[in-house]
N, C-alpha and C. Protein backbone atom coordinates (compact mmCIF):
# COMPACT_ATOMS: atom_id res chain seq x y z
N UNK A 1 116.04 76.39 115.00
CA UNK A 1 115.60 77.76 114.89
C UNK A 1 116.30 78.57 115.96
N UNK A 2 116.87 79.83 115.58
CA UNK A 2 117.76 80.71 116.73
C UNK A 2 116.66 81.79 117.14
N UNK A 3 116.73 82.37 118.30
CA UNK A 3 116.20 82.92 118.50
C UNK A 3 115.62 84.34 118.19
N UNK A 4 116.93 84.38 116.87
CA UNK A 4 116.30 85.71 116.78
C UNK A 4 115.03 85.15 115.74
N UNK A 5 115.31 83.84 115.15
CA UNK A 5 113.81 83.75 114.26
C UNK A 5 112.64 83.63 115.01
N UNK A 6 112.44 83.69 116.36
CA UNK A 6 110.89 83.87 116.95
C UNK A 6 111.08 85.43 117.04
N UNK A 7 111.73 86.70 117.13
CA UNK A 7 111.77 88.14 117.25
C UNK A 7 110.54 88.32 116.43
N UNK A 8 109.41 89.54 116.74
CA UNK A 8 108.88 90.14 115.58
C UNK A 8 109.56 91.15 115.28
N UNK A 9 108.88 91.62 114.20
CA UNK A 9 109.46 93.02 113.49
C UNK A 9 109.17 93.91 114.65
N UNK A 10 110.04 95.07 114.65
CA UNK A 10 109.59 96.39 115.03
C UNK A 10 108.26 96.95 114.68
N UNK A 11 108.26 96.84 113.48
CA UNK A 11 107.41 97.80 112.79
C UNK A 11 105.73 97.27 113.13
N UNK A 12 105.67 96.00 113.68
CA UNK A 12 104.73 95.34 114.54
C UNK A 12 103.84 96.49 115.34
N UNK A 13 102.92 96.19 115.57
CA UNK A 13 102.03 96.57 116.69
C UNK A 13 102.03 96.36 118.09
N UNK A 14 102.16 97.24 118.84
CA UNK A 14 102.62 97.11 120.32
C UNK A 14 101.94 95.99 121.21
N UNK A 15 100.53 96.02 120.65
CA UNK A 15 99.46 95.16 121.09
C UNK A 15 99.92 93.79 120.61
N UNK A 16 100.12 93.42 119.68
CA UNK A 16 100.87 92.12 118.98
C UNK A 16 101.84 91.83 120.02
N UNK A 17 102.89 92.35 120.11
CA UNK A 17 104.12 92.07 120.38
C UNK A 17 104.25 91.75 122.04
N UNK A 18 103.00 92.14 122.85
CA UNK A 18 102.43 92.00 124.34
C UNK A 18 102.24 90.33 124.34
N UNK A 19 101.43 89.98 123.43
CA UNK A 19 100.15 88.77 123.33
C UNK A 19 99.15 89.25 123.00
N UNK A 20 98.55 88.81 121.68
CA UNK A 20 96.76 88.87 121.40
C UNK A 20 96.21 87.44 121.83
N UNK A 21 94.84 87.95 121.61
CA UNK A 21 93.44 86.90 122.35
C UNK A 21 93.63 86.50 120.84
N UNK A 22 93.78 84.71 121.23
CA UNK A 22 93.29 83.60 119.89
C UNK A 22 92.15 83.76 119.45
N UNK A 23 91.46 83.98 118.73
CA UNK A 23 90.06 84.08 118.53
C UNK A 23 89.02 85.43 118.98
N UNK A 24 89.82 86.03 119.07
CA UNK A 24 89.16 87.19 119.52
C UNK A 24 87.93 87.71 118.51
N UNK A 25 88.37 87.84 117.39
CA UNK A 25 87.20 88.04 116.51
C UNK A 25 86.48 86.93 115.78
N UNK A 26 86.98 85.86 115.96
CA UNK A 26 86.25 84.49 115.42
C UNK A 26 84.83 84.94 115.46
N UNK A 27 83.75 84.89 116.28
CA UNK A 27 82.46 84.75 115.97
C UNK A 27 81.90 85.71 115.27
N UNK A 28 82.46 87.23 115.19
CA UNK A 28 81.68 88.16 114.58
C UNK A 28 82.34 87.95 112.92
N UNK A 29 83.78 87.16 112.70
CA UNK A 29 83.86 86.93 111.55
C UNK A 29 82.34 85.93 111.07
N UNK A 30 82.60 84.95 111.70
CA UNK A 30 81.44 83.79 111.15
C UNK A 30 80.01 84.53 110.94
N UNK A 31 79.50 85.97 111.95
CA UNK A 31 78.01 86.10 112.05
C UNK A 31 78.61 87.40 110.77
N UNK A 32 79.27 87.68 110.12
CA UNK A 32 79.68 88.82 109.36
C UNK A 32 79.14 88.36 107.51
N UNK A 33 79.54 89.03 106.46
CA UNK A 33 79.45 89.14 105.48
C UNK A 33 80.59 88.30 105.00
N UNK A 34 80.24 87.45 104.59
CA UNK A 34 81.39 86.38 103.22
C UNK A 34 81.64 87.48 102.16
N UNK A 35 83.38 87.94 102.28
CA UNK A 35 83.92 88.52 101.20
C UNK A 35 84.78 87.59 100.33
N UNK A 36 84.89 87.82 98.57
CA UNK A 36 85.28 87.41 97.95
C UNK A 36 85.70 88.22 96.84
N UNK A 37 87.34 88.00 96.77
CA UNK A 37 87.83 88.83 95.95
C UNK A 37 87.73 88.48 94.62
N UNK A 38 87.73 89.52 93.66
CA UNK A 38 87.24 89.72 92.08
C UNK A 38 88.29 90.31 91.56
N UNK A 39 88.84 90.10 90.12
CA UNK A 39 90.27 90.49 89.22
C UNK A 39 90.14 91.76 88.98
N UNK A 40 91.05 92.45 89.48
CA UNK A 40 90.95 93.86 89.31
C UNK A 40 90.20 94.20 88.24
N UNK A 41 90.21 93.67 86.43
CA UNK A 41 89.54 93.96 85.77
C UNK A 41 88.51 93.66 85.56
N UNK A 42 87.81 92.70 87.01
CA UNK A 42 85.94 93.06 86.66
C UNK A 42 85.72 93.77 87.79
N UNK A 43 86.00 94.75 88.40
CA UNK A 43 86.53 95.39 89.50
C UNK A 43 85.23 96.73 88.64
N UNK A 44 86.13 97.03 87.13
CA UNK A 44 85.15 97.74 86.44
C UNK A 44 84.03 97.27 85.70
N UNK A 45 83.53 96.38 85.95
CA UNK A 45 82.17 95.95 85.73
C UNK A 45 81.47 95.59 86.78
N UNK A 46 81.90 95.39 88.30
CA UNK A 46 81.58 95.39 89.50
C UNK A 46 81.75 95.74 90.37
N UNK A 47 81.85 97.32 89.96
CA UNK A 47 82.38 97.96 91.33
C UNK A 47 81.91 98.07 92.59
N UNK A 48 80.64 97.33 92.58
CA UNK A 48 80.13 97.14 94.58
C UNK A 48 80.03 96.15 94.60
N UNK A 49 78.63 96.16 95.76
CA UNK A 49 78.44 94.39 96.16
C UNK A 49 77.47 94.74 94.91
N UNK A 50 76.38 95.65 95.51
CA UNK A 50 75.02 95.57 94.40
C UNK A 50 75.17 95.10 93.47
N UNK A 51 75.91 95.72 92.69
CA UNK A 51 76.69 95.11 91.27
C UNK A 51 76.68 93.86 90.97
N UNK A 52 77.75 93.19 91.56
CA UNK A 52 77.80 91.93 91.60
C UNK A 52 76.75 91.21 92.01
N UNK A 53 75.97 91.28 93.54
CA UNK A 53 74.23 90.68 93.93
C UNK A 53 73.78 90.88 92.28
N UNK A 54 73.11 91.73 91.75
CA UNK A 54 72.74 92.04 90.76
C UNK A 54 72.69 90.65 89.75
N UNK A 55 74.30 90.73 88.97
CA UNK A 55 74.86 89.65 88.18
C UNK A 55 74.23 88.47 88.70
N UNK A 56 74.68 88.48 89.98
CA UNK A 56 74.54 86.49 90.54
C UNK A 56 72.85 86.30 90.59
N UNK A 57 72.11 87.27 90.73
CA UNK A 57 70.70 86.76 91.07
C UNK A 57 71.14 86.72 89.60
N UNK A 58 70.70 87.51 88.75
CA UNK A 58 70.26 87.48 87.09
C UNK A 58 70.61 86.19 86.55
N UNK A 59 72.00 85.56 86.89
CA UNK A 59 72.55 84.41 86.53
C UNK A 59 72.11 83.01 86.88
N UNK A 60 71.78 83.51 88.28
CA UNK A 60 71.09 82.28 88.95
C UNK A 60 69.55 82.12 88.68
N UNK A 61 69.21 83.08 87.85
CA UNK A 61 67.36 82.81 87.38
C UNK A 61 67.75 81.75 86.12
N UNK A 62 68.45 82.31 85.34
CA UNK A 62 68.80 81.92 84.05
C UNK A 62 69.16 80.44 84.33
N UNK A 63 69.97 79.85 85.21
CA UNK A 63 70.15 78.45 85.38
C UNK A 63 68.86 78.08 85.93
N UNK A 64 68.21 78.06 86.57
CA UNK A 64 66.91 77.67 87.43
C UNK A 64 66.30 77.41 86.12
N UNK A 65 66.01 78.16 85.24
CA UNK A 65 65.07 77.92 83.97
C UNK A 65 65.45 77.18 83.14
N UNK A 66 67.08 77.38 82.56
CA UNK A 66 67.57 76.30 82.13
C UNK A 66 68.02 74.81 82.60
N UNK A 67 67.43 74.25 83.96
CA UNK A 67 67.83 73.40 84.72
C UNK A 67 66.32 72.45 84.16
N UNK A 68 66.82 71.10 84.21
CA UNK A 68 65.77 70.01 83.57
C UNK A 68 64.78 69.59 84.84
């Protein structure tokens, strides 16, 4: 590897290109909200979270009842 392949881009962030903190946001990721992306085209049948909460409880009654 030559050195210019460790260079970052310019177009980088000044703060980047100093040194960032490893883990800096690690724990408030973990204590945060689990996001999960959806296909743009149920995007229009779920356009929030509510939406979607909504679906998954409704879905998840329906198995509970249908479960032996």
């Amino acid at each position: 590897m030559s050195n210019n392949d460790d260079k970052l881009r310019d177009e980088y962030p000044e703060d980047l290109i100093r040194g960032g903190e490893r883990g800096k946001y690690a724990a408030r990721y973990r204590e945060s909200e689990h996001f999960v992306a959806i296909d743009p085209e149920m995007h229009e049948l779920f356009p929030d979270a509510e939406s979607v909460n909504k679906a998954l409880r409704e879905y998840a009654a329906e198995k509970k009842k249908s479960a032996p």
